[in-house]
C-alpha atoms as a PDB file:
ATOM      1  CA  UNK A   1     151.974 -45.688  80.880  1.00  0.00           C
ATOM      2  CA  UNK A   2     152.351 -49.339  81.102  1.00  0.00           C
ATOM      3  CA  UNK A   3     155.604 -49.057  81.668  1.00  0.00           C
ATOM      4  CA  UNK A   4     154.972 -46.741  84.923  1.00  0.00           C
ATOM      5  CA  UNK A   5     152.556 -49.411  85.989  1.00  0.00           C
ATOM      6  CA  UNK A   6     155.291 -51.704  85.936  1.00  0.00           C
ATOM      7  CA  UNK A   7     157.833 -49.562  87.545  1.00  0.00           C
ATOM      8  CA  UNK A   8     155.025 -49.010  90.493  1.00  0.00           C
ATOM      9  CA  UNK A   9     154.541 -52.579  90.770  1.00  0.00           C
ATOM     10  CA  UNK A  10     157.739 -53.787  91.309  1.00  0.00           C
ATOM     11  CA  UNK A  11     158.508 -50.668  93.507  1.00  0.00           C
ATOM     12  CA  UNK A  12     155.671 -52.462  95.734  1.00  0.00           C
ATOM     13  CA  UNK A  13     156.617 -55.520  95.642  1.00  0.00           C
ATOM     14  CA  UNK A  14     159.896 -54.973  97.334  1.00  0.00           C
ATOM     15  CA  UNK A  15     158.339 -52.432  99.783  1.00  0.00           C
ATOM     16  CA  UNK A  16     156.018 -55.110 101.537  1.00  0.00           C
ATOM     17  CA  UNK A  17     158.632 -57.662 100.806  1.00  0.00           C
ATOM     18  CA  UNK A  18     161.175 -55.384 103.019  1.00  0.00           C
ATOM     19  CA  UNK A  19     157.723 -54.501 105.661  1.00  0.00           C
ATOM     20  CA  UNK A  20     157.062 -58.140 106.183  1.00  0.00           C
ATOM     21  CA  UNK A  21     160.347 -59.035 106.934  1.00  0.00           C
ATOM     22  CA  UNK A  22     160.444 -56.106 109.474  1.00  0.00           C
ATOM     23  CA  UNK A  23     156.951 -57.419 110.725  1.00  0.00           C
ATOM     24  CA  UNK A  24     157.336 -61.260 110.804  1.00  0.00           C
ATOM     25  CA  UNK A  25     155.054 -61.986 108.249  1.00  0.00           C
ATOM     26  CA  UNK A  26     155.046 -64.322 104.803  1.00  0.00           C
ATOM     27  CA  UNK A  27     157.802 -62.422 102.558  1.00  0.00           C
ATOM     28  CA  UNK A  28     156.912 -64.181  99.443  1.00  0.00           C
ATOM     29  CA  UNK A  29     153.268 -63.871  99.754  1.00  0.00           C
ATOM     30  CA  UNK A  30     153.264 -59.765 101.013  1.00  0.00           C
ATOM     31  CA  UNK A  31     155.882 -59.413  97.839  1.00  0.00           C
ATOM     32  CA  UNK A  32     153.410 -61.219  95.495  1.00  0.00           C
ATOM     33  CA  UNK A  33     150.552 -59.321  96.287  1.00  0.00           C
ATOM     34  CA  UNK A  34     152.336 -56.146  96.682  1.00  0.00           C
ATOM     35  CA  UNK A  35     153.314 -56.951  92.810  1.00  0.00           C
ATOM     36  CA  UNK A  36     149.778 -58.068  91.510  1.00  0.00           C
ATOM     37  CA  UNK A  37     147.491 -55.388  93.673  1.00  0.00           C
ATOM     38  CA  UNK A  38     150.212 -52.474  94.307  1.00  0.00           C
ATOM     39  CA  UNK A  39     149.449 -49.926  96.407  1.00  0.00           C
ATOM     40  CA  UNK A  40     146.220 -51.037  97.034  1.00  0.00           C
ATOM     41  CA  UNK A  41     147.016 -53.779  99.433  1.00  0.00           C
ATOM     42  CA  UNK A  42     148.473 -51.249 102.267  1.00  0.00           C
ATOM     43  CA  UNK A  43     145.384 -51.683 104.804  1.00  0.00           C
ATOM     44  CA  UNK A  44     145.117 -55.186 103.985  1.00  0.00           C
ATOM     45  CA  UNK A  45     148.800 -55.042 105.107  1.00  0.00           C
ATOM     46  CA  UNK A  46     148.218 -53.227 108.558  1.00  0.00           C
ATOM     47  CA  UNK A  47     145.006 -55.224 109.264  1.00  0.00           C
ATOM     48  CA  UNK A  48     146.953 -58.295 109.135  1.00  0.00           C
ATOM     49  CA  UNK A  49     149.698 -56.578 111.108  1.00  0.00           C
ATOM     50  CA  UNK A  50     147.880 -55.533 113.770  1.00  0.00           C
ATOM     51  CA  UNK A  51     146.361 -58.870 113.767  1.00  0.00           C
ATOM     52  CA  UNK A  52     149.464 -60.200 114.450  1.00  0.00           C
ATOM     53  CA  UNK A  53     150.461 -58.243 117.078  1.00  0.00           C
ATOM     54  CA  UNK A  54     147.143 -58.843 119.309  1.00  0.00           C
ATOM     55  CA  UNK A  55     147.564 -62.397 118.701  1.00  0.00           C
ATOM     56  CA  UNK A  56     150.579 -62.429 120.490  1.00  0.00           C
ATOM     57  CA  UNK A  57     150.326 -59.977 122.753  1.00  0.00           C
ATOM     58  CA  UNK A  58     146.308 -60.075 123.154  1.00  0.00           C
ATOM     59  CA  UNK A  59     143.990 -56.927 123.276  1.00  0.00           C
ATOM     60  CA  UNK A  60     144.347 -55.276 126.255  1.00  0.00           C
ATOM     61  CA  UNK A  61     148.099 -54.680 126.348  1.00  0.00           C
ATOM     62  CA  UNK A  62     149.513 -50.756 125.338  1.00  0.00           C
ATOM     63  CA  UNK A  63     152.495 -51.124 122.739  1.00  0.00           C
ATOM     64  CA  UNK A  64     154.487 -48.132 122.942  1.00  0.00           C
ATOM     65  CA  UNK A  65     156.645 -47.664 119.637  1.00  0.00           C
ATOM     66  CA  UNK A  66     159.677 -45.357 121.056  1.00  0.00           C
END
């Protein structure tokens, strides 16, 4: 069991390591909380996303993702 946890963890980690790098955001800190919370951080993870993305495009623009 503990070593699942592990296994999860780590799995994690490099998912929102590779999701901030595709999103601009802080690799090592997305990584390290992605290895400490799992998948638990995910809508901390879009919040801060879509944060991003109204700060530099503001709120009343349509992003299209084709």
């Amino acid at each position: 069991m503990v070593l699942l946890l592990g296994f999860i963890s780590v799995v994690c980690s490099m998912f929102f390591y590779c999701q901030a790098l595709r999103s601009g955001l802080g690799l090592k800190r997305w990584a390290c909380a992605g290895l400490v919370f799992g998948p638990f951080i995910w809508p901390m993870f879009c919040m801060k996303k879509r944060m991003k993305v109204n700060e530099l495009f503001g709120f009343n623009v349509l992003i299209l993702k084709a």
